[in-house]
N, C-alpha and C. Protein backbone atom coordinates (compact mmCIF):
# COMPACT_ATOMS: atom_id res chain seq x y z
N UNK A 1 -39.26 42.88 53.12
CA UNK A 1 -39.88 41.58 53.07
C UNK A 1 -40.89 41.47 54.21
N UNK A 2 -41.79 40.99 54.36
CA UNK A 2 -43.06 40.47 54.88
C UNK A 2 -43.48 39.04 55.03
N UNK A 3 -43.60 39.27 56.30
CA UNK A 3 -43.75 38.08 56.84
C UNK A 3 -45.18 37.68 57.26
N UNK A 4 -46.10 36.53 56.87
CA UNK A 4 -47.50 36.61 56.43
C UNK A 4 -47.61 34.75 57.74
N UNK A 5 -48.29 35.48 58.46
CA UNK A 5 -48.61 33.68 59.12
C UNK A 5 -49.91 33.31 58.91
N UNK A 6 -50.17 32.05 58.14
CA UNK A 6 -51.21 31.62 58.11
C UNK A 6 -52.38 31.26 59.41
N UNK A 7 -52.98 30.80 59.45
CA UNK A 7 -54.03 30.46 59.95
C UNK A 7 -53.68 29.54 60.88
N UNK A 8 -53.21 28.37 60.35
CA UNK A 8 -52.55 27.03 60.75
C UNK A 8 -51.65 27.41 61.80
N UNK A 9 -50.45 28.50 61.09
CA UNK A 9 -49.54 28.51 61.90
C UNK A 9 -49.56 29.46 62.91
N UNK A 10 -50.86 30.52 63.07
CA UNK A 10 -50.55 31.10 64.25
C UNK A 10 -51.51 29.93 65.17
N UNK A 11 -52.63 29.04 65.02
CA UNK A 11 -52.55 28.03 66.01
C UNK A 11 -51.73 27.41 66.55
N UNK A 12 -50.86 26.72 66.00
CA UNK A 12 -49.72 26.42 66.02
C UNK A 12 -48.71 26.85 67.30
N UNK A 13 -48.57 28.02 66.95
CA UNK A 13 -47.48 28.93 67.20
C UNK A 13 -47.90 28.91 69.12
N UNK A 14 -49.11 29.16 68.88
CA UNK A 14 -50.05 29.91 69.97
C UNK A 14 -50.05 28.21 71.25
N UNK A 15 -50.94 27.43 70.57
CA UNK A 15 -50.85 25.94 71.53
C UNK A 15 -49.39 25.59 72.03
N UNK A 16 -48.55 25.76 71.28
CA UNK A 16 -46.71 24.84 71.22
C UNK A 16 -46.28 26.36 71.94
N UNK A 17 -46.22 27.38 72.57
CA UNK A 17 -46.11 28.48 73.37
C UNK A 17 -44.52 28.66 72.49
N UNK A 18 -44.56 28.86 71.31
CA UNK A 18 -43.05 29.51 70.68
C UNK A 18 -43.09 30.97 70.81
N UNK A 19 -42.37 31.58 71.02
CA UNK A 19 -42.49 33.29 70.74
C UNK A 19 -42.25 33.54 69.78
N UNK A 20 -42.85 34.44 69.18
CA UNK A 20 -42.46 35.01 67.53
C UNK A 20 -40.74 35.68 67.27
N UNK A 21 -40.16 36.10 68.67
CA UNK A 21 -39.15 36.35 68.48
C UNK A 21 -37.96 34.81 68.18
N UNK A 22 -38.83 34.27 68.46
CA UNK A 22 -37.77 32.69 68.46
C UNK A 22 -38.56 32.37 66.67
N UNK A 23 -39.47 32.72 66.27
CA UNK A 23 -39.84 32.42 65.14
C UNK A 23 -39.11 33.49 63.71
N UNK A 24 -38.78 34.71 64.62
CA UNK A 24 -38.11 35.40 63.50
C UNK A 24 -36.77 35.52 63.28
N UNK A 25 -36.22 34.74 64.66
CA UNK A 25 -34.71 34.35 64.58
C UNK A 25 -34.31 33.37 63.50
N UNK A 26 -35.13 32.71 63.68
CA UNK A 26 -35.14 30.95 62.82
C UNK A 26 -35.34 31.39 61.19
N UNK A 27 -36.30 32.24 61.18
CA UNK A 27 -36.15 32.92 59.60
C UNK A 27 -35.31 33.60 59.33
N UNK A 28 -34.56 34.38 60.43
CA UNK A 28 -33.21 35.24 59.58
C UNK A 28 -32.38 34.83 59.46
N UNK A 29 -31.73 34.01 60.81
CA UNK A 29 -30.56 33.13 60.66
C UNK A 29 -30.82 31.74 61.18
N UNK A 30 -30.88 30.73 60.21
CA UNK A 30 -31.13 29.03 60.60
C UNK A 30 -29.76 28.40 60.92
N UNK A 31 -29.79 27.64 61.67
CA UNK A 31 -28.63 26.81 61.50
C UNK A 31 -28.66 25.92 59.97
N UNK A 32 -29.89 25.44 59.43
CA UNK A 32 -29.83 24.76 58.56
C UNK A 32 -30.83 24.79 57.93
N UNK A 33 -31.15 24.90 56.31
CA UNK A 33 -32.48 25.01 55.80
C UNK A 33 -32.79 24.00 54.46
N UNK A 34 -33.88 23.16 54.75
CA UNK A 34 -34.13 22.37 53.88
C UNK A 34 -35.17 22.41 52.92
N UNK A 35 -34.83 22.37 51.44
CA UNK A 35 -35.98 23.05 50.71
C UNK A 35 -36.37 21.69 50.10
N UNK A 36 -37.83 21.57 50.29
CA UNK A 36 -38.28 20.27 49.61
C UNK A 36 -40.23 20.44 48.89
N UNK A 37 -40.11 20.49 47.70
CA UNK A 37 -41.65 20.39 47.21
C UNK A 37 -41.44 22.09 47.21
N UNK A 38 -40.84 23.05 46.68
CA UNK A 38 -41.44 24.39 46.83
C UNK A 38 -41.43 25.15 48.09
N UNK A 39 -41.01 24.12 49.49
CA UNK A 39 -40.99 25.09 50.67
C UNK A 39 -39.82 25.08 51.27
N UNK A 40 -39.65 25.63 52.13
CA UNK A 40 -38.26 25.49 53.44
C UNK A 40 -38.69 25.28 54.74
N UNK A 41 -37.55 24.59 54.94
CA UNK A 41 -37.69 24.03 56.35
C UNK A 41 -36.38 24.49 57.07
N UNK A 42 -36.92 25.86 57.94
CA UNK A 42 -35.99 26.74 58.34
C UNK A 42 -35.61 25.91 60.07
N UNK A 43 -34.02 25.61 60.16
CA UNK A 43 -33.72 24.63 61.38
C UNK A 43 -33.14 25.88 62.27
N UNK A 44 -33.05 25.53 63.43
CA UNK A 44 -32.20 26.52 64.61
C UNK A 44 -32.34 25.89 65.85
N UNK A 45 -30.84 26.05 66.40
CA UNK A 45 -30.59 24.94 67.88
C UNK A 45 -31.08 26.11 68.80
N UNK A 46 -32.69 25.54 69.69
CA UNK A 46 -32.44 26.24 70.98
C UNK A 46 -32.58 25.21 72.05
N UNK A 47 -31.37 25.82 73.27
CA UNK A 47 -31.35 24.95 74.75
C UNK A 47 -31.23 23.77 74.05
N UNK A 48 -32.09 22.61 74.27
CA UNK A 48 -31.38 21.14 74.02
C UNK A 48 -32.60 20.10 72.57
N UNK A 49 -33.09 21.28 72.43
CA UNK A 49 -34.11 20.68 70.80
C UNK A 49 -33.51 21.56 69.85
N UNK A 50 -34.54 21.61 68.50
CA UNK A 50 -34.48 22.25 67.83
C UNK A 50 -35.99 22.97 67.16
N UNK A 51 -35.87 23.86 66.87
CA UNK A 51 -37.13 24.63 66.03
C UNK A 51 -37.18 24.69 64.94
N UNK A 52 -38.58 24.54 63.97
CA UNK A 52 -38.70 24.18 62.86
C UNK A 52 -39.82 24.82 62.60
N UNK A 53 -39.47 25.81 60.90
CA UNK A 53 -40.06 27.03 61.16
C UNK A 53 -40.24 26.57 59.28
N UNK A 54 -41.64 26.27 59.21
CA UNK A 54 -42.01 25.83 57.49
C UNK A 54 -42.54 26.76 57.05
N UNK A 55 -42.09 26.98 55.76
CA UNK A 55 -41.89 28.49 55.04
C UNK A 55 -42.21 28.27 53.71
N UNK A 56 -42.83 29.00 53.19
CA UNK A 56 -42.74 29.32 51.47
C UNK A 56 -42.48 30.73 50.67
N UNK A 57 -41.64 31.31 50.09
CA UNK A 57 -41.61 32.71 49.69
C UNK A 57 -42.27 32.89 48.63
N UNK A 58 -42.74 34.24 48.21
CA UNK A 58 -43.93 34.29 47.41
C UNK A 58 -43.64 35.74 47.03
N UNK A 59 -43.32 36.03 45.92
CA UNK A 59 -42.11 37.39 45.86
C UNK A 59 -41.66 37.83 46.93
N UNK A 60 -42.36 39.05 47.14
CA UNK A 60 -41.57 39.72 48.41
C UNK A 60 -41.92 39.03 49.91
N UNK A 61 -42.97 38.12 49.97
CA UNK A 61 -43.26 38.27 51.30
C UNK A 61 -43.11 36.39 51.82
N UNK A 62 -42.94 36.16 53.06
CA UNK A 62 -42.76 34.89 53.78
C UNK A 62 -43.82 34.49 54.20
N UNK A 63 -44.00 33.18 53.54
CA UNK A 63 -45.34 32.83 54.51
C UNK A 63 -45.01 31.44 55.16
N UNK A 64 -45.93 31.95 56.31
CA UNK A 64 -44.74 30.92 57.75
C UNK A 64 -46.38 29.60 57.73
N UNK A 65 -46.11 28.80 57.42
CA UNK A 65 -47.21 27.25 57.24
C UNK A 65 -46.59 26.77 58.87
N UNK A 66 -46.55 26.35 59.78
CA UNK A 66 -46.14 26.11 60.48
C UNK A 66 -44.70 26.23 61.18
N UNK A 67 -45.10 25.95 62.55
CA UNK A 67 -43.75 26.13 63.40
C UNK A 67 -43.96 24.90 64.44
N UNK A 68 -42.85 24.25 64.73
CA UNK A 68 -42.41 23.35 65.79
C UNK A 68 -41.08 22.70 66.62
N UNK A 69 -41.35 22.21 67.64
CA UNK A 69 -39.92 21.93 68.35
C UNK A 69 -39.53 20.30 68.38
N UNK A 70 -38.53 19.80 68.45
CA UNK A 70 -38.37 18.53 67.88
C UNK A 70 -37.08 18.47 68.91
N UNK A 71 -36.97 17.46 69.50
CA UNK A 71 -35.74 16.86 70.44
C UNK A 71 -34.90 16.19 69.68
N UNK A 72 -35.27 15.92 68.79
CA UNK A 72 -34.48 14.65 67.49
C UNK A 72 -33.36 15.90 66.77
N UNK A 73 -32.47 16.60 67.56
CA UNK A 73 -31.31 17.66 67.03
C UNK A 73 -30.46 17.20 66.06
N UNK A 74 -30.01 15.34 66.38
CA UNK A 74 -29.53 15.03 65.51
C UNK A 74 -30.08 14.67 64.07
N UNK A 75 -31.43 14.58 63.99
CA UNK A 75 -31.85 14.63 62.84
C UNK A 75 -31.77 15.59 62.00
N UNK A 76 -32.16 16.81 62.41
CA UNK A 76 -32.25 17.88 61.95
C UNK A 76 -30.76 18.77 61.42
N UNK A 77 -30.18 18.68 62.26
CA UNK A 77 -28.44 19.29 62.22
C UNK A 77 -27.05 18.68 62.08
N UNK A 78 -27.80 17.28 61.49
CA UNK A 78 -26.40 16.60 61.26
C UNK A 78 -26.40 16.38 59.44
């Protein structure tokens, strides 16, 4: 599988200083994943937020539409 980052999301990625290793954790193993309209919304607790890693699969390969961090844990993981 292949993992494809758009445009959007390596700005993204790059301004909000996430590491791709914190981005490929969140795609392999989420704490929680929400699929809504065709995409996922891949969740994972780090330190005292959470990361949010928006995804669409497309046969074999992942394409990552954005990534972000959110303090609102209980939103996300409850």
């Amino acid at each position: 599988m292949k993992i494809i980052y758009t445009m959007h999301a390596l700005e993204r990625i790059r301004q909000r200083k996430i590491p791709f290793e914190d981005i490929l954790k969140c795609i392999e193993s989420p704490g929680r994943v929400i699929v809504e309209h065709g995409m996922s919304k891949n969740i994972m607790k780090t330190n005292n937020n959470v990361l949010i890693v928006v995804l669409r699969r497309e046969d074999d390969n992942i394409i990552v539409i954005t990534a972000y961090r959110s303090s609102r844990v209980e939103k996300y993981l409850s």
